[in-house]
Protein backbone atom coordinates (compact mmCIF):
# COMPACT_ATOMS: atom_id res chain seq x y z
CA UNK A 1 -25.40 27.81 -5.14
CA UNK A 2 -23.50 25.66 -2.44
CA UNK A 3 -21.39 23.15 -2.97
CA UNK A 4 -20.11 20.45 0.03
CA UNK A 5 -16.64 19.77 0.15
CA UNK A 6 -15.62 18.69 3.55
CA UNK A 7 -12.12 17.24 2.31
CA UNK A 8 -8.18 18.08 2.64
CA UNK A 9 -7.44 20.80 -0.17
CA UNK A 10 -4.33 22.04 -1.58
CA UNK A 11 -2.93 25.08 -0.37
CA UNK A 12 -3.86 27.34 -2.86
CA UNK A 13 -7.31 25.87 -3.37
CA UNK A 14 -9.58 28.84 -2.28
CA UNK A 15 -7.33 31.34 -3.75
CA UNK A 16 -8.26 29.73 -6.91
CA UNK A 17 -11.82 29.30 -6.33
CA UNK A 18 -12.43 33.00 -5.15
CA UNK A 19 -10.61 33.64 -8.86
CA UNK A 20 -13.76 32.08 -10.38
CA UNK A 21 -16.35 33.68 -8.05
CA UNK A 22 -16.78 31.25 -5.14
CA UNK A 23 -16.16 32.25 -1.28
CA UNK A 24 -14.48 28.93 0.38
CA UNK A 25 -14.92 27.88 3.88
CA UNK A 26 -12.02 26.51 5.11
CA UNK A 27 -10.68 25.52 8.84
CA UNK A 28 -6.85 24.61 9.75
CA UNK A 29 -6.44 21.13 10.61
CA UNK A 30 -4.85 19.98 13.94
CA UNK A 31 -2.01 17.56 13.79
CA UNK A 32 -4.47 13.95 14.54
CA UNK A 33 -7.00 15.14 11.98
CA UNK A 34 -4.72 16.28 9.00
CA UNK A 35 -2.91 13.07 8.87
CA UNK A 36 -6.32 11.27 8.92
CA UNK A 37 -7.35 13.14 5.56
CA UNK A 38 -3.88 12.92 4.18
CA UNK A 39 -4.52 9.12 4.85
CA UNK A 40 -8.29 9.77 3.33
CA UNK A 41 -6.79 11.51 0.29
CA UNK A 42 -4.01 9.24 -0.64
CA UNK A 43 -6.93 6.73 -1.25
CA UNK A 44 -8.78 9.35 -3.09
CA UNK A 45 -6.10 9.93 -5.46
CA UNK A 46 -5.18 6.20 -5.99
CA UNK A 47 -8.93 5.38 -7.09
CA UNK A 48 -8.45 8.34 -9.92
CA UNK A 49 -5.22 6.76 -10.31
CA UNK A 50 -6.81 3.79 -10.83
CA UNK A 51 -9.61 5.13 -12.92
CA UNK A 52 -7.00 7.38 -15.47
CA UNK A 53 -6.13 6.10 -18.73
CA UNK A 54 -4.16 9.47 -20.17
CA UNK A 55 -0.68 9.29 -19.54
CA UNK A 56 -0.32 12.74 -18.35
CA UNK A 57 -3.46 12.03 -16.16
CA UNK A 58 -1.22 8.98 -14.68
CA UNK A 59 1.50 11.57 -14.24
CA UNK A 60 -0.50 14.38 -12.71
CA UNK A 61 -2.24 11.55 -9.56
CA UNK A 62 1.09 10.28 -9.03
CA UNK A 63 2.23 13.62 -8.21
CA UNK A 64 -0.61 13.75 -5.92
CA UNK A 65 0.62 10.91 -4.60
CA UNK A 66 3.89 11.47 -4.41
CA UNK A 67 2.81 15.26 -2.67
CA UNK A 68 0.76 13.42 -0.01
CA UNK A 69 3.38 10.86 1.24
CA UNK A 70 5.91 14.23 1.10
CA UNK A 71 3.41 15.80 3.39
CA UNK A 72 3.32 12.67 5.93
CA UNK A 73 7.14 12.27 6.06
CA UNK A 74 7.59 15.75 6.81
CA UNK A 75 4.62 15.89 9.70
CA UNK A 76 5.79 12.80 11.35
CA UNK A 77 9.58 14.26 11.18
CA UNK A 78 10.55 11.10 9.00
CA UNK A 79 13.99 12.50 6.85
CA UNK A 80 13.19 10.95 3.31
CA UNK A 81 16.62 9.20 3.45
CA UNK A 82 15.39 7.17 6.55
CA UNK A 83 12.22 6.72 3.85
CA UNK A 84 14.13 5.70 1.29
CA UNK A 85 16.64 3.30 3.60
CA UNK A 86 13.56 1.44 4.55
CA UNK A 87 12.11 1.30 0.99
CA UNK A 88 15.38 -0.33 -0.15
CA UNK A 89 15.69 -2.48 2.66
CA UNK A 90 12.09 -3.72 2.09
CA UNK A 91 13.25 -4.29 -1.23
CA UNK A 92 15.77 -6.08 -0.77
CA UNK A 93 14.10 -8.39 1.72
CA UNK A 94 11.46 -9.17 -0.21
CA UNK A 95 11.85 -7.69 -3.61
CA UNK A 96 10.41 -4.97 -5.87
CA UNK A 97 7.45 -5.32 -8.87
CA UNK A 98 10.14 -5.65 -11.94
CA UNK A 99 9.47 -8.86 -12.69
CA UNK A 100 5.49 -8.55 -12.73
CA UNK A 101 4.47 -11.56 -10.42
CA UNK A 102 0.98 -12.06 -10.04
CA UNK A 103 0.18 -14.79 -7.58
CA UNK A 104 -2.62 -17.44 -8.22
CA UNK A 105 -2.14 -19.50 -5.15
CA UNK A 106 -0.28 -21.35 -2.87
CA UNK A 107 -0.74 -25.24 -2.17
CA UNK A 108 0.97 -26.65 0.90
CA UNK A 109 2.11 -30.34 0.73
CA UNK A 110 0.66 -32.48 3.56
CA UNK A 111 3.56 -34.67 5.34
């Protein structure tokens, strides 16, 4: 039986795998294509984000999450305190999600 993958993979992915019986395929990545499928699978893991209802499911795809944008910073050479500087700043220009806006619309007044 073969099964078709052809998506970024944790580390220790085919380790695990062989553990159960299956021989993984795998190829390393060059610096262009890995942070296309890190892009790829931060959108996977915000649809089963999306998609969870557990809270320990929640937990486990924000790690994901949190794992994949870890992974960018540190390929693009990005120190997390210039991350989190421009997090705040963006904050602080135009605010965070604590007060749980939703927008409708917006109507302009004609002069």
């Amino acid at each position: 039986m073969e099964v078709l993958y052809n998506k970024l993979i944790r580390d220790r992915i085919p380790e695990i795998t062989e553990s159960d019986g299956w021989i993984s395929e795998t190829k390393v990545l060059n610096s262009k294509d890995f942070l296309l499928e890190l892009k790829k699978k931060i959108l996977e893991e915000a649809k089963e984000l999306n998609e969870g209802k557990a809270k320990e499911n929640l937990i486990e795809e924000l790690a994901d999450i949190q794992e994949i944008i870890d992974t960018i910073l540190s390929e693009k050479k990005i120190k997390i305190s210039e991350f989190k500087k421009a997090q705040a700043e963006k904050r602080k220009k135009r605010g965070g999600f604590k007060k749980r806006l939703f927008l409708i619309k917006t109507v302009k007044e004609e002069k």
